[in-house]
Protein backbone atom coordinates (compact mmCIF):
# COMPACT_ATOMS: atom_id res chain seq x y z
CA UNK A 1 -87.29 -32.39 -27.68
CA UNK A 2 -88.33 -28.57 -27.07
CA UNK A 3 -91.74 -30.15 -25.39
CA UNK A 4 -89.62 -32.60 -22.65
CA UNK A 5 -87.05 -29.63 -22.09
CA UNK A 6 -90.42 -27.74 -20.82
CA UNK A 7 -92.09 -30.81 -19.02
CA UNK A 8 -88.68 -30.68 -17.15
CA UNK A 9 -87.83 -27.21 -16.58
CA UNK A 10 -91.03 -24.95 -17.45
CA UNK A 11 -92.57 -23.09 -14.47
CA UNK A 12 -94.89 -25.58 -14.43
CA UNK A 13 -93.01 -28.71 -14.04
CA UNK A 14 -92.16 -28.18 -10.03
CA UNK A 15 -96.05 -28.44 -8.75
CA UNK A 16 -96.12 -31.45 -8.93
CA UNK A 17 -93.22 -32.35 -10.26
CA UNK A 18 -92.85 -35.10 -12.33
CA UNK A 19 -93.68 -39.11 -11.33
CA UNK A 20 -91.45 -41.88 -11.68
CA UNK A 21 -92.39 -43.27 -14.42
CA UNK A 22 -92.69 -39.72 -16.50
CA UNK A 23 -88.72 -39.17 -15.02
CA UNK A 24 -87.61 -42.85 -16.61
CA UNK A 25 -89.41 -41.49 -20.09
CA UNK A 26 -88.36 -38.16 -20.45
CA UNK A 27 -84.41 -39.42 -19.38
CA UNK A 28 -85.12 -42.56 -21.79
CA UNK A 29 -86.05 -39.42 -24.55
CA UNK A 30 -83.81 -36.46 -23.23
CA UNK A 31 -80.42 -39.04 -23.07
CA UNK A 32 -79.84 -39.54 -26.59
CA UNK A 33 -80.47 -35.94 -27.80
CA UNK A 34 -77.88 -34.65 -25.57
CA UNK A 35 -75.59 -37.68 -26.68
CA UNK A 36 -76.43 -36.37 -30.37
CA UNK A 37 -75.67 -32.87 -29.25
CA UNK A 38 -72.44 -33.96 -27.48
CA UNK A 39 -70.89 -35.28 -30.61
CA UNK A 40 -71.91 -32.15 -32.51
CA UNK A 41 -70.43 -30.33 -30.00
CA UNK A 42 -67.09 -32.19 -29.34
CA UNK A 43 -66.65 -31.18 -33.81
CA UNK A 44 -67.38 -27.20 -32.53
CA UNK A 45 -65.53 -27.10 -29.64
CA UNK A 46 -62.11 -29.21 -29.91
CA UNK A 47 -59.78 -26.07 -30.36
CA UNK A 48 -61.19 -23.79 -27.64
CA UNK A 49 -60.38 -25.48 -24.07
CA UNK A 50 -61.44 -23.10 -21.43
CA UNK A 51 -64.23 -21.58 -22.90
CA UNK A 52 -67.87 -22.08 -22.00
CA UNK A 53 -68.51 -24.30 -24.95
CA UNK A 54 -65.46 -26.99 -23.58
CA UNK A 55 -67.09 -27.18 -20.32
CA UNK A 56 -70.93 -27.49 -21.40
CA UNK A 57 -69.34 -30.18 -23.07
CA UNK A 58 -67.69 -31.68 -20.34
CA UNK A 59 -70.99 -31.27 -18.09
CA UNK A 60 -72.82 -33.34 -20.72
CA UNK A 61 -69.93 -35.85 -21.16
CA UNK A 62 -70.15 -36.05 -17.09
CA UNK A 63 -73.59 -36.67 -17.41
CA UNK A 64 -73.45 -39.56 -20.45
CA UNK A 65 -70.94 -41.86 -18.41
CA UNK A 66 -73.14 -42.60 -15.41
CA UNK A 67 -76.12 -44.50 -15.19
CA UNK A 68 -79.20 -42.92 -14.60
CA UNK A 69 -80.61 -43.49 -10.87
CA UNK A 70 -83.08 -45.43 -9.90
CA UNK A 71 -84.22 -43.17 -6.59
CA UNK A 72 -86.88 -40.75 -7.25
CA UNK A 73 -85.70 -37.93 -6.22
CA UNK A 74 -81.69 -38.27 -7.50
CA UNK A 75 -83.15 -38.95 -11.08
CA UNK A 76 -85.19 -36.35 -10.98
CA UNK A 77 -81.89 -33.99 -10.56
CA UNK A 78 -80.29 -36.10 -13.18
CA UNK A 79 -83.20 -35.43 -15.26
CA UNK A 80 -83.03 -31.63 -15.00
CA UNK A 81 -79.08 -31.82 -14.93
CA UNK A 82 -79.31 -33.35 -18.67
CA UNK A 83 -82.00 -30.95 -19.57
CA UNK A 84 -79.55 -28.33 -18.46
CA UNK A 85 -76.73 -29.28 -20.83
CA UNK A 86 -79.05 -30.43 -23.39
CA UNK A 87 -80.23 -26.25 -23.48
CA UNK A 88 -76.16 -25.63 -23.28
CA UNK A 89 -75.22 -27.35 -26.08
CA UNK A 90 -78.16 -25.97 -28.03
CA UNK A 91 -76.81 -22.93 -27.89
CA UNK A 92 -73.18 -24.17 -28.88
CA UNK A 93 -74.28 -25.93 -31.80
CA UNK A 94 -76.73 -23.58 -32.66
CA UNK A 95 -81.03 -23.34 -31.85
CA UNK A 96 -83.13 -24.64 -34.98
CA UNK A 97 -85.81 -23.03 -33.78
């Protein structure tokens, strides 16, 4: 997980950034961890609306309900929108690194 949150938002994954094909894979691997880290989450969070936590978790819910897309460049924002909340609700539910 740690290695596709860098392919997508290290320093050196904007020249070049990222093909098709390597923005279908890392959503295909990135998706489900922050699905995983949304239910974690959602058992942290429930009693604090308003706080940070409650809307990282709403970003990522935001996120789960659509349908990646198919354009290059709108799923590569996607891409780096889930990465974003995927590094969000790592720090909710707490880093194993």
């Amino acid at each position: 997980m740690y290695e596709d949150l860098e392919a997508v938002l290290g320093e050196h994954a904007v020249h070049p950034p990222p093909g098709a094909d390597e923005i279908r894979e890392l959503t295909r691997r990135l998706v489900p961890v922050l699905r995983q880290l949304a239910d974690t989450a959602r058992l942290l969070v429930s009693a604090g609306t308003g706080t940070e936590a409650h809307r990282a978790l709403g970003r990522a819910r935001d996120l789960l309900i659509v349908a990646p897309p198919s354009d290059p460049l709108p799923a590569l924002v996607y891409l780096r929108r889930v990465a974003l909340a995927t590094l969000d609700l790592l720090e909710f539910t707490g880093d194993p690194r």
